[in-house]
Structures are given as structure tokens and as C-alpha cells.
C-alpha atoms as a PDB file:
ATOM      1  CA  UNK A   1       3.226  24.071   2.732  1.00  0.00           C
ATOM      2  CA  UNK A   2      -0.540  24.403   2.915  1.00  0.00           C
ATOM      3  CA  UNK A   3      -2.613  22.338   4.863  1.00  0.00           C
ATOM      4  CA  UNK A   4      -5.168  20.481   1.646  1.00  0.00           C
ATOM      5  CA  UNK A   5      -7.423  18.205   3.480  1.00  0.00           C
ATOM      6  CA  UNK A   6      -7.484  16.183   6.623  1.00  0.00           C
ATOM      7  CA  UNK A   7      -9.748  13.253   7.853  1.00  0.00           C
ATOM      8  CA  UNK A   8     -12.045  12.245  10.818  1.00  0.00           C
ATOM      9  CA  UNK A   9     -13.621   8.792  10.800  1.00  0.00           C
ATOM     10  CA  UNK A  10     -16.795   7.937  12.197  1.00  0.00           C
ATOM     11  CA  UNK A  11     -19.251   4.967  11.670  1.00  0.00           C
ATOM     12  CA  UNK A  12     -21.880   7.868  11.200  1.00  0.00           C
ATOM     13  CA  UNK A  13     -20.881  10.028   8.343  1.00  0.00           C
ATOM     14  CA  UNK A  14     -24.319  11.934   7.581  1.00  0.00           C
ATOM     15  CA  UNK A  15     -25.341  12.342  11.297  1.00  0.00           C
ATOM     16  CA  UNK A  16     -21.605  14.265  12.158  1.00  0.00           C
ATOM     17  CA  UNK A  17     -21.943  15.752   8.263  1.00  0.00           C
ATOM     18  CA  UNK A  18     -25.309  17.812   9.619  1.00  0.00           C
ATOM     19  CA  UNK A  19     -23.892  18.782  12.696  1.00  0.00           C
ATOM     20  CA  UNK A  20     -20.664  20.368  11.023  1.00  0.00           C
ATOM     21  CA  UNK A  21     -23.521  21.893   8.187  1.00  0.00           C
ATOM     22  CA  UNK A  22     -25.689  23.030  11.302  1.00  0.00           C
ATOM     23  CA  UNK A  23     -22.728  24.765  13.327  1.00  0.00           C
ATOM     24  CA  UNK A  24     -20.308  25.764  11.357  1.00  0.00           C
ATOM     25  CA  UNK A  25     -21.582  26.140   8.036  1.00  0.00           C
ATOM     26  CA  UNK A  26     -19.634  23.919   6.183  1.00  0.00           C
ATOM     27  CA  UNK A  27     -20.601  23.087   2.436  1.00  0.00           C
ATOM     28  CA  UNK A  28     -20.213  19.855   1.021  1.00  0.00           C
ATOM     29  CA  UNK A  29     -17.921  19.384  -1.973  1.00  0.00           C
ATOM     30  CA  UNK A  30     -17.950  16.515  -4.770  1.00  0.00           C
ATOM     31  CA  UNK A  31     -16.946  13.107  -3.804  1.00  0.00           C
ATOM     32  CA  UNK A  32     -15.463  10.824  -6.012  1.00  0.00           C
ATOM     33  CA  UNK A  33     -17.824   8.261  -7.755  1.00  0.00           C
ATOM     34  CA  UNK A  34     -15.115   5.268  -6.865  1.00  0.00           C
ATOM     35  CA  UNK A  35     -14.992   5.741  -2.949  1.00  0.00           C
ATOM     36  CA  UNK A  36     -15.452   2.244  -1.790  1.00  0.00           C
ATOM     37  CA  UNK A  37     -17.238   3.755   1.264  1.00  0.00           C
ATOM     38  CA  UNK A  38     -19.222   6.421   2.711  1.00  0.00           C
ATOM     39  CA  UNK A  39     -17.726   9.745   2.996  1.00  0.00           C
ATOM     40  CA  UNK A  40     -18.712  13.661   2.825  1.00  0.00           C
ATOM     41  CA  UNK A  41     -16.193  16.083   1.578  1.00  0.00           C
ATOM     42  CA  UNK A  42     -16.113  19.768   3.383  1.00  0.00           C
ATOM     43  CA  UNK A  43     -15.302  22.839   1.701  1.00  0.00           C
ATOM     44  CA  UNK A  44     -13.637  24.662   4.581  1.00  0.00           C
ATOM     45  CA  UNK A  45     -11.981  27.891   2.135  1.00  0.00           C
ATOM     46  CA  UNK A  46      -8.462  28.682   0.708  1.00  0.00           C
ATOM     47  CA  UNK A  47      -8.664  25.396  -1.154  1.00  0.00           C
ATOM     48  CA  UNK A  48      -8.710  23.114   2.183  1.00  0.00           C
ATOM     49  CA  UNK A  49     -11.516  20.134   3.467  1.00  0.00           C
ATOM     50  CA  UNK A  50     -12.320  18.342   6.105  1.00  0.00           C
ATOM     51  CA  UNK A  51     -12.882  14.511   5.006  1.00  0.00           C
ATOM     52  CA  UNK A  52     -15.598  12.332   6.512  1.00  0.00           C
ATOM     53  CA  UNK A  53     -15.040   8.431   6.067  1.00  0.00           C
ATOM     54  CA  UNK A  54     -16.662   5.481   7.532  1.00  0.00           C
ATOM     55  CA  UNK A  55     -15.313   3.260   9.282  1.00  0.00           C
ATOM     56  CA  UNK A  56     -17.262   0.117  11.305  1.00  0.00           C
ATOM     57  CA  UNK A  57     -17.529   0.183  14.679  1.00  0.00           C
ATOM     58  CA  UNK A  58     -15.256   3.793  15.323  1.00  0.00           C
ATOM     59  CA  UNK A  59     -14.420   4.973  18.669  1.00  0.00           C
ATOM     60  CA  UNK A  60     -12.490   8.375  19.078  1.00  0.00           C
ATOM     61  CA  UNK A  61      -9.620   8.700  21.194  1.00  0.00           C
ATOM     62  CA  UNK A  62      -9.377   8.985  24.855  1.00  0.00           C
ATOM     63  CA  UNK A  63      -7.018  11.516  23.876  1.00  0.00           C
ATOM     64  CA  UNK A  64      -9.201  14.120  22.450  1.00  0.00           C
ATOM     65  CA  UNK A  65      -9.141  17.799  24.326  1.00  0.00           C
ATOM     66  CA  UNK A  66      -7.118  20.666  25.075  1.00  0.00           C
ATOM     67  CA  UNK A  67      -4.106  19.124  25.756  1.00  0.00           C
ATOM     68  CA  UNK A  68      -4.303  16.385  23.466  1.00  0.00           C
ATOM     69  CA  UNK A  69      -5.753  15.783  19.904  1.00  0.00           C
ATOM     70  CA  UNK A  70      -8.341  18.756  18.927  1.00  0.00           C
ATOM     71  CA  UNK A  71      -8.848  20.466  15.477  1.00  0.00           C
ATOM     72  CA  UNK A  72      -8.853  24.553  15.652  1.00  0.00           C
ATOM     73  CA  UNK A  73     -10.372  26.782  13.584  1.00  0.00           C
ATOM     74  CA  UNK A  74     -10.659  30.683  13.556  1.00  0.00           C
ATOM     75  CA  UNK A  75     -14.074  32.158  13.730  1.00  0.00           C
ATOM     76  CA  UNK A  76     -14.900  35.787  13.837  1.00  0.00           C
ATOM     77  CA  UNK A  77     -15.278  36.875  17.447  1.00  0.00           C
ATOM     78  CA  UNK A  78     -17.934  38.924  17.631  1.00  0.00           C
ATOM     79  CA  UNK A  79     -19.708  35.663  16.391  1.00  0.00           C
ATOM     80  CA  UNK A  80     -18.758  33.361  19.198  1.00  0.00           C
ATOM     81  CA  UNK A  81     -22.693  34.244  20.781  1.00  0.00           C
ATOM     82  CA  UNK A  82     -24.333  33.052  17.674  1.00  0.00           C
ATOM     83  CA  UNK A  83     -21.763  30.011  16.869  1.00  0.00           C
ATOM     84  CA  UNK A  84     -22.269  28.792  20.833  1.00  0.00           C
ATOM     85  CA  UNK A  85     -25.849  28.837  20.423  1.00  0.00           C
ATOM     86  CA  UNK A  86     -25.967  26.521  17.818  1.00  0.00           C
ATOM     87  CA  UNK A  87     -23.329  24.151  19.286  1.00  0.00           C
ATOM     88  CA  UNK A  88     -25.299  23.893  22.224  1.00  0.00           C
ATOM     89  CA  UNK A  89     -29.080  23.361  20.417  1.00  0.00           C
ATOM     90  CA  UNK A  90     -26.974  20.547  18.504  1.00  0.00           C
ATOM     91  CA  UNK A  91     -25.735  19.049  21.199  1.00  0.00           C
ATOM     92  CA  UNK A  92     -22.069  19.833  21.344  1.00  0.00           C
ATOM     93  CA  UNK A  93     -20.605  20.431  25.000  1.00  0.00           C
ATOM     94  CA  UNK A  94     -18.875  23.853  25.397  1.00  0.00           C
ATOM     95  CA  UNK A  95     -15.603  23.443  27.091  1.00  0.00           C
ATOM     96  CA  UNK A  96     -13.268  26.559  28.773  1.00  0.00           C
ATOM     97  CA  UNK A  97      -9.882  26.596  27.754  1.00  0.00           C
ATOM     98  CA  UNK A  98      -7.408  25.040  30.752  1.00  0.00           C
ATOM     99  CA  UNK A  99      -4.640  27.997  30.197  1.00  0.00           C
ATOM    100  CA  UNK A 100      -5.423  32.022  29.541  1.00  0.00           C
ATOM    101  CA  UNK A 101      -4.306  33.324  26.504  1.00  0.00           C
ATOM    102  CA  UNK A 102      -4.014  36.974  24.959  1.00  0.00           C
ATOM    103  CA  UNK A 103      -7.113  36.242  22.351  1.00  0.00           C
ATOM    104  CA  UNK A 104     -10.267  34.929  23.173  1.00  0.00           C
ATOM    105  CA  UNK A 105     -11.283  31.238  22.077  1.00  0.00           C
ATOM    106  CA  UNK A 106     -13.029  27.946  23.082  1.00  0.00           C
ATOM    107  CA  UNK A 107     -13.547  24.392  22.701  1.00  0.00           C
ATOM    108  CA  UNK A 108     -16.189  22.280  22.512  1.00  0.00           C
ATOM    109  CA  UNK A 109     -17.018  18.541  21.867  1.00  0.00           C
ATOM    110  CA  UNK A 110     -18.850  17.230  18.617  1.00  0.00           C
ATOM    111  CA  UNK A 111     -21.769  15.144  19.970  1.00  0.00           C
ATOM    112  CA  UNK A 112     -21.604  12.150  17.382  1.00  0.00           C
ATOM    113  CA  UNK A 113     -18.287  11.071  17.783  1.00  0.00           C
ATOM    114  CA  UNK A 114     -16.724  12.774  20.814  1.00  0.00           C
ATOM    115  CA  UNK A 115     -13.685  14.653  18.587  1.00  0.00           C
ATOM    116  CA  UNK A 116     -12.543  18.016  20.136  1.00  0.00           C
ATOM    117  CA  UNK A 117     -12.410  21.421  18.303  1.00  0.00           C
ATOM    118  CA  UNK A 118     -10.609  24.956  19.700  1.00  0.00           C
ATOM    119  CA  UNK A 119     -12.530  28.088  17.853  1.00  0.00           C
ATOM    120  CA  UNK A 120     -10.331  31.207  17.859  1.00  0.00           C
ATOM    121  CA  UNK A 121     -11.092  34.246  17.168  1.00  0.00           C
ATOM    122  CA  UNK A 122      -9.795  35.135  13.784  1.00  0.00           C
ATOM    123  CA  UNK A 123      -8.376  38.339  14.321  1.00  0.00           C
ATOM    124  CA  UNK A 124      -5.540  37.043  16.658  1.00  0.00           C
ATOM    125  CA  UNK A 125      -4.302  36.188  12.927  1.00  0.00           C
ATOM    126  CA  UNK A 126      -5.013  39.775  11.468  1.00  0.00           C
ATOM    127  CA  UNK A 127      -2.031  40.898  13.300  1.00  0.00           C
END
């Protein structure tokens, strides 16, 4: 069962839209004309996105990290320099994993909202 879409609220959808455009490169997709709010729709390949919705007065959880709720993605490793960089001129915190594992990856915090993400490298899944 493929993963389609999945959703992160924030009461500011075009400010966390540019930093995931900025960073990661996401492109926007087509929202529908009826959405009774704000939101940005990510094209993040394969057929999944990553929604943005509004929603008044939004506070993440004080749940959000390693060992709690995060979002990962795979990213090439031999790009982690480059990707880093940019987290860090946009104002995302860099954050070292709490336990070793056999592949090399990272977190780091979105600065608008506060949600957590874990980049790993991509080829841990080539295998």
C-alpha cells in the first residue's frame, strides 16, 4: 500500500511552503479551487505529496524529534554538504541522530513550525 499524501498544519502556509521550496526542492502541485482554506500541495515523486493546510493559531507537538513524531526522507548522500547548507542559511537547526546506525543520516528542525525531519541517505534503500 503506497504512501499518497500526508499533511502538516501550520497557521503559516507560504512562509513553511518556501522553506520546503528553498531546501529541499519541492514543487508545488495544483490545489483544488474549493479548498475552504489555505493550503500548498508538494510534489514529492512516485505519485506522493506533502499537504500544507492552515489552521489558526497551530502549535506543533512537544513530541516532535528522534524518538517521537519526525517525517524521513532519503536524500542522496553525497548531497548531505549542499542540503545542510541550505537548511542552515534558512534557518533550520541541524540535529545528530541519538543512536548509530549502519547508513549515514540526520535530522533537523523546520524553523516555521518546529516539525522534525530524519534525511537518509538513499542508497541504504539501493540494497
Amino acid at each position: 500500500m503506497p504512501l499518497v499524501h500526508f499533511t502538516l498544519a501550520t497557521s503559516h502556509v507560504e512562509r513553511t511552503a518556501r522553506f520546503f521550496e528553498n531546501t529541499l526542492g519541492f514543487a508545488r502541485n495544483a490545489v483544488p479551487a474549493n479548498s475552504p482554506i489555505e493550503v500548498v500541495w508538494f510534489d514529492l515523486g512516485g505519485g506522493q505529496e506533502m499537504h500544507l493546510l492552515h489552521v489558526d493559531g497551530f502549535e506543533v507537538s512537544a513530541f516532535e524529534g528522534e524518538f517521537g513524531r519526525h517525517v524521513a526522507v532519503a536524500w542522496p548522500g553525497a548531497e548531505f554538504g549542499a542540503l545542510k547548507r541550505r537548511l542552515l542559511e534558512q534557518g533550520a537547526a541541524l540535529i545528530e541522530p541519538g543512536r548509530a546506525t549502519p547508513f549515514e543520516r540526520f535530522f533537523f528542525r523546520e524553523p516555521v513550525n518546529g516539525y522534525v525531519f530524519e534525511v537518509i541517505d538513499a542508497s541504504h534503500f539501493d540494497q
